[in-house]
N, C-alpha and C. Protein backbone atom coordinates (compact mmCIF):
# COMPACT_ATOMS: atom_id res chain seq x y z
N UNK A 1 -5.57 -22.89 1.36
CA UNK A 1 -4.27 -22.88 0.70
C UNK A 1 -3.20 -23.30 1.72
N UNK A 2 -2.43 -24.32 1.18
CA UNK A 2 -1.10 -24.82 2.23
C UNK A 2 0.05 -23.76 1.89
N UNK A 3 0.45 -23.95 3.35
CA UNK A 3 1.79 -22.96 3.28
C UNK A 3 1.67 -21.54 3.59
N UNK A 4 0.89 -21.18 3.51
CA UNK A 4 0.66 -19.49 3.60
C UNK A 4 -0.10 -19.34 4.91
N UNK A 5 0.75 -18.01 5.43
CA UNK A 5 0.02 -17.76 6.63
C UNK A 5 -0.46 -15.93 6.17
N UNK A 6 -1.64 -16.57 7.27
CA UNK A 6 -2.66 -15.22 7.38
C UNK A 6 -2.62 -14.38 8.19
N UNK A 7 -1.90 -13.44 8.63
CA UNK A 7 -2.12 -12.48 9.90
C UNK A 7 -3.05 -10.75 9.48
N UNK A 8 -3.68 -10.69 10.64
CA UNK A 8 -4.35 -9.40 10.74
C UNK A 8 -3.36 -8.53 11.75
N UNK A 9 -3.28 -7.59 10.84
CA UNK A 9 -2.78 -6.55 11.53
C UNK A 9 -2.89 -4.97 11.96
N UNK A 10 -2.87 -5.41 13.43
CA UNK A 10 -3.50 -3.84 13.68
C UNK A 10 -2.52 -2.43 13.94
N UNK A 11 -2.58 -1.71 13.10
CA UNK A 11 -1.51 -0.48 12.83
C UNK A 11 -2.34 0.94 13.77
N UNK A 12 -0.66 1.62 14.53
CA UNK A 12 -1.35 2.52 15.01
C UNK A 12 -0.27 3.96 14.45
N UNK A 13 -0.59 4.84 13.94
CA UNK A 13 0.45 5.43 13.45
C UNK A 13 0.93 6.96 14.69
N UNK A 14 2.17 7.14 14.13
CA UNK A 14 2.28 8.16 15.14
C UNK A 14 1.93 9.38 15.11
N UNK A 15 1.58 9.55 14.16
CA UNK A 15 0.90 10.60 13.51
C UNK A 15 -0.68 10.60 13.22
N UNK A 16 -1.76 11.48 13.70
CA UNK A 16 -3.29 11.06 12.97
C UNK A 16 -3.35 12.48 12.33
N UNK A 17 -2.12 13.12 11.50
CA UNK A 17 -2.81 14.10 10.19
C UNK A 17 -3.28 13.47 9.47
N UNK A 18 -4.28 14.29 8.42
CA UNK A 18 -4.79 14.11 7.37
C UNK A 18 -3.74 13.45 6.22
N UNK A 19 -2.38 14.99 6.00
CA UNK A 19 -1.78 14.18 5.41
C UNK A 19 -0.88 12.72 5.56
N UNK A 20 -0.94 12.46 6.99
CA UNK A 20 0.13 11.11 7.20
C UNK A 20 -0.59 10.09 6.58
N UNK A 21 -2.40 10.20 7.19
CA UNK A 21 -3.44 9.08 7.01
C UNK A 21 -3.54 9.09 5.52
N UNK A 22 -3.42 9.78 4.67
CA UNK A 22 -3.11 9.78 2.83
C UNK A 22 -1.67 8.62 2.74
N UNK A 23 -0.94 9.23 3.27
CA UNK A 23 0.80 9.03 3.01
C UNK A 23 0.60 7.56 3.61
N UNK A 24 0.11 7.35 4.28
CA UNK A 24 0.60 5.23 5.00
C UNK A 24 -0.67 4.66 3.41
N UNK A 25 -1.79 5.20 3.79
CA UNK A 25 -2.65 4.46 2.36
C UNK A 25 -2.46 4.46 1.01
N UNK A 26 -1.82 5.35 0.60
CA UNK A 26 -1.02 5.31 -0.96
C UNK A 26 0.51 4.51 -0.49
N UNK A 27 1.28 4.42 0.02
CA UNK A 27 2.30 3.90 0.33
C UNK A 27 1.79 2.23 0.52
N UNK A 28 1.04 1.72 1.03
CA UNK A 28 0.53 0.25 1.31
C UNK A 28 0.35 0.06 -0.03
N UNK A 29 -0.25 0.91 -0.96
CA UNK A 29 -0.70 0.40 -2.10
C UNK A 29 0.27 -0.56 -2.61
N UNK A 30 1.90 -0.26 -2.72
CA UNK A 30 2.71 -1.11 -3.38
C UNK A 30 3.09 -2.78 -2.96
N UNK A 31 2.56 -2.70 -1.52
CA UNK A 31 3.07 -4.30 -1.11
C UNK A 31 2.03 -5.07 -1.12
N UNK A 32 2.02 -6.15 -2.14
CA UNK A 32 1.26 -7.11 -2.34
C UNK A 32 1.20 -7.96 -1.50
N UNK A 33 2.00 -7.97 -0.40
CA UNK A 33 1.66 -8.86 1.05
C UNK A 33 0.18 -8.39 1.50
N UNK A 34 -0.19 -7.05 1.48
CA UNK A 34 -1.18 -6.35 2.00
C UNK A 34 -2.30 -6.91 1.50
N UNK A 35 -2.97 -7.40 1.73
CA UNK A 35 -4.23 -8.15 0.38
C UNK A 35 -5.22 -7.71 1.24
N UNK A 36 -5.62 -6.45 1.83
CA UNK A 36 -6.83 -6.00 2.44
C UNK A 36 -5.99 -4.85 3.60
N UNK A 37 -7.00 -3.82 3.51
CA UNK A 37 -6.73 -3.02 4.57
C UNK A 37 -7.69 -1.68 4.43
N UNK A 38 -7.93 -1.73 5.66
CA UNK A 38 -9.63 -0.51 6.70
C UNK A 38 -8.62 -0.10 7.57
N UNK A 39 -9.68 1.40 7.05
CA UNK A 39 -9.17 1.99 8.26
C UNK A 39 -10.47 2.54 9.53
N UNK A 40 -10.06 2.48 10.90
CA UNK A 40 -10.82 2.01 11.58
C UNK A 40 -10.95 2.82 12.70
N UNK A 41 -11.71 2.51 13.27
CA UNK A 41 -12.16 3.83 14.83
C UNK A 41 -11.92 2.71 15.82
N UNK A 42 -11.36 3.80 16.96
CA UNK A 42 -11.11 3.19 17.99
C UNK A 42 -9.20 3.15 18.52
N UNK A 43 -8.90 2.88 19.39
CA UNK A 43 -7.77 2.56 19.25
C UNK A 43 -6.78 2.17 18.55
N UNK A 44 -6.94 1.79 17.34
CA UNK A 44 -5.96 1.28 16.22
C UNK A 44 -6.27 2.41 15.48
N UNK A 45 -5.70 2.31 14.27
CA UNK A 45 -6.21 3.06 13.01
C UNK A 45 -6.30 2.20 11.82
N UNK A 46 -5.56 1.20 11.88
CA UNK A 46 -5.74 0.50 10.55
C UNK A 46 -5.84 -1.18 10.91
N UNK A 47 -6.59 -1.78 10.19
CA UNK A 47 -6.61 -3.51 10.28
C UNK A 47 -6.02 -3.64 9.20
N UNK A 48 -5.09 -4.81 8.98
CA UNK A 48 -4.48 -5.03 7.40
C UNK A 48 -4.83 -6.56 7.42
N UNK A 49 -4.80 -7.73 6.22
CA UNK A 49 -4.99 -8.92 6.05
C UNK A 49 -3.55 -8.81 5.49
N UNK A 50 -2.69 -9.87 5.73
CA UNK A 50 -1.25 -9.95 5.59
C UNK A 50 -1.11 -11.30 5.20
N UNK A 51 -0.54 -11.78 3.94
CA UNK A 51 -0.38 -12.73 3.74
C UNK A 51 1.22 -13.23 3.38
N UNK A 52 2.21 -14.54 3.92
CA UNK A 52 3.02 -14.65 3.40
C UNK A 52 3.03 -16.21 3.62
N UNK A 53 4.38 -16.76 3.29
CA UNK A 53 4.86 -17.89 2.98
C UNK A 53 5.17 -18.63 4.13
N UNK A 54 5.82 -17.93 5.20
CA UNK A 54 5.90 -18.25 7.03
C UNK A 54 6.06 -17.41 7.65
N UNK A 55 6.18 -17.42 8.87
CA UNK A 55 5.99 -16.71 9.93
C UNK A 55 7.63 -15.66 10.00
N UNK A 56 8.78 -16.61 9.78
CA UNK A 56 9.54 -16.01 9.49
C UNK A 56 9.90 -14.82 8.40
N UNK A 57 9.30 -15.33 7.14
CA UNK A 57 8.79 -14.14 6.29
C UNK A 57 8.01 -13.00 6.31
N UNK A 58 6.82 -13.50 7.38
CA UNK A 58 6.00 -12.49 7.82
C UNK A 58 7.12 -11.24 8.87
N UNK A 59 7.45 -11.89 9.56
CA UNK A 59 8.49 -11.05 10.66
C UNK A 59 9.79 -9.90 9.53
N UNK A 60 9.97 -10.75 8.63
CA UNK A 60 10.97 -9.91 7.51
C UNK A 60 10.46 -9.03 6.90
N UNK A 61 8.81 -8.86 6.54
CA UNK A 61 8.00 -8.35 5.69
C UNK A 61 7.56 -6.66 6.63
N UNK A 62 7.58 -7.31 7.93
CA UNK A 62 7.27 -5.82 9.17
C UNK A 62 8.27 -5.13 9.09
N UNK A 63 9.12 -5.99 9.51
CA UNK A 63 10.18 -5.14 9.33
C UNK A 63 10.52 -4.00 8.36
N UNK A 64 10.64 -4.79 7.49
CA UNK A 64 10.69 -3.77 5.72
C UNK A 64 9.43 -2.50 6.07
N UNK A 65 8.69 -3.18 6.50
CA UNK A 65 7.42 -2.12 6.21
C UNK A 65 7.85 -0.72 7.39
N UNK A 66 8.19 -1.35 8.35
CA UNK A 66 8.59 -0.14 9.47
C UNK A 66 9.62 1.14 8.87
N UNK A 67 10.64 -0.33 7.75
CA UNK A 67 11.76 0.88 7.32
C UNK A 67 11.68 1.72 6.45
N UNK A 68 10.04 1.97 6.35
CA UNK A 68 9.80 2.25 4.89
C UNK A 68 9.01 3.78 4.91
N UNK A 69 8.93 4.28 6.35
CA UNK A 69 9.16 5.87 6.52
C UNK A 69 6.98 5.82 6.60
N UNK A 70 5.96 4.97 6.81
CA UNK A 70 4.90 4.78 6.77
C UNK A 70 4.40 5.89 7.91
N UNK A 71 5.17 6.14 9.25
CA UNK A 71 4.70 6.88 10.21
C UNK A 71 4.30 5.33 11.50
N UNK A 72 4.49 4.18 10.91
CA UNK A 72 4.00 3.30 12.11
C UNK A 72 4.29 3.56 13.60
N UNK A 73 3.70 3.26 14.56
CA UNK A 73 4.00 4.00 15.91
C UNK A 73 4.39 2.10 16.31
N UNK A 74 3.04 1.65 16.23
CA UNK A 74 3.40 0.28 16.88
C UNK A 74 1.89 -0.61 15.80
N UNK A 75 2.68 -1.70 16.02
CA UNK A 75 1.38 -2.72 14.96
C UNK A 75 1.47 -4.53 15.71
N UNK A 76 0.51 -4.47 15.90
CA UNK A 76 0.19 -5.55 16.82
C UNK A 76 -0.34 -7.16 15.48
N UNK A 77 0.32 -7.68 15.87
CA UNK A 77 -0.11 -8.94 14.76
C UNK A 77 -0.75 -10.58 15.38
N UNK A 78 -2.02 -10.62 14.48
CA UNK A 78 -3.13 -11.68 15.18
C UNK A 78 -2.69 -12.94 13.96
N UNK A 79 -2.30 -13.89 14.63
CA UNK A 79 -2.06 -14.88 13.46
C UNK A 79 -3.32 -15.58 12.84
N UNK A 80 -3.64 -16.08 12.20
CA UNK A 80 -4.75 -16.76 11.74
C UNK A 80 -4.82 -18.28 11.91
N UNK A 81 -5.33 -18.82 12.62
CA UNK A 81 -5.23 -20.13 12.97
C UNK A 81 -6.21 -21.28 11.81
N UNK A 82 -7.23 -20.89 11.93
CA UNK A 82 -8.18 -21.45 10.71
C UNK A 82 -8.73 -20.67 10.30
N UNK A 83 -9.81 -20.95 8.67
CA UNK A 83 -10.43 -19.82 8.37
C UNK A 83 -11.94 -20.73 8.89
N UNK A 84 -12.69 -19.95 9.46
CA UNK A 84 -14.12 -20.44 9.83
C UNK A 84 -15.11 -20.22 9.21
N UNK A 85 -14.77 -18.74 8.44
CA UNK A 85 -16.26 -18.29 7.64
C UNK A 85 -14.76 -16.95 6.46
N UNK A 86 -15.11 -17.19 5.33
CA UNK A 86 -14.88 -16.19 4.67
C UNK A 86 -14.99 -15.76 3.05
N UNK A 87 -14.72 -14.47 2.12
CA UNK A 87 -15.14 -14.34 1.08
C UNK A 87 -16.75 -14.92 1.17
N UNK A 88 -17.32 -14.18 1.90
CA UNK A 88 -19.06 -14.68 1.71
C UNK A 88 -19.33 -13.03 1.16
N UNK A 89 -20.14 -13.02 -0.07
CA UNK A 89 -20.65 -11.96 -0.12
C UNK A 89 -21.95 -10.98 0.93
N UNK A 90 -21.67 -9.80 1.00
CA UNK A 90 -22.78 -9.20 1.58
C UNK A 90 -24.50 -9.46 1.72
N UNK A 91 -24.86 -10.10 2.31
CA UNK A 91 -26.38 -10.58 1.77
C UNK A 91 -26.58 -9.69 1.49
N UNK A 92 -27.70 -8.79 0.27
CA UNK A 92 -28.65 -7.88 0.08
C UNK A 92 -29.29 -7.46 1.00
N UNK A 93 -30.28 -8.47 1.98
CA UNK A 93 -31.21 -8.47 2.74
C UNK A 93 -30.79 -7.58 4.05
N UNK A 94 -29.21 -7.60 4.44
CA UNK A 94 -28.56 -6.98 4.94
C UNK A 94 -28.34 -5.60 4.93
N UNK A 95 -28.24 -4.71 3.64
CA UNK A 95 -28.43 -3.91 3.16
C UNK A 95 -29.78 -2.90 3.05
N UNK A 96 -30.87 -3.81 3.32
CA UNK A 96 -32.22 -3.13 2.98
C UNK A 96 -32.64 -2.21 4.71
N UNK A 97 -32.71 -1.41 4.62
CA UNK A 97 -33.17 -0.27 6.08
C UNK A 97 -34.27 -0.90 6.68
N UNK A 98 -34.51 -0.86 7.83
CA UNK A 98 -35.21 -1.57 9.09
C UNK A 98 -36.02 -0.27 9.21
């Protein structure tokens, strides 16, 4: 797709309660920029797939999201340069126990 950029974004919140980790995942639910998001072990807590129109939009879109009471501490953003491999379904074969 032309025009649209893809960023992954990695969210770390300032908070790791139970209830905050509820409160940022029902709250994402409403922004349709969000078109994917795990939550994850390790240093981050959340990966998001972020989609907008430019880069400048993308930068307007964080913003909003910061002002929007989520608990974000800090969120680090990976731009997407090409797509190389994606939407491939899960092989089965993958699935079956070793």
């Amino acid at each position: 797709m032309g025009g649209i950029v893809f960023v992954m974004v990695e969210v770390v919140l300032d908070r790791h309660r139970l209830e905050d980790q509820r409160h940022f995942e029902a709250a994402i639910q409403d922004f349709p920029e969000i078109l994917d998001c795990w939550a994850i072990g390790g240093r981050i807590d959340y990966l998001m797939r972020v989609s907008s129109p430019s880069m400048a939009a993308y930068q307007d879109f964080m913003e909003e999201l910061l002002q929007a009471g989520l608990g974000i501490e800090q969120y680090y953003s990976l731009v997407v340069t090409k797509p190389v491999k994606s939407n491939s379904p899960v092989p089965l074969s993958a699935l079956r126990q070793r």
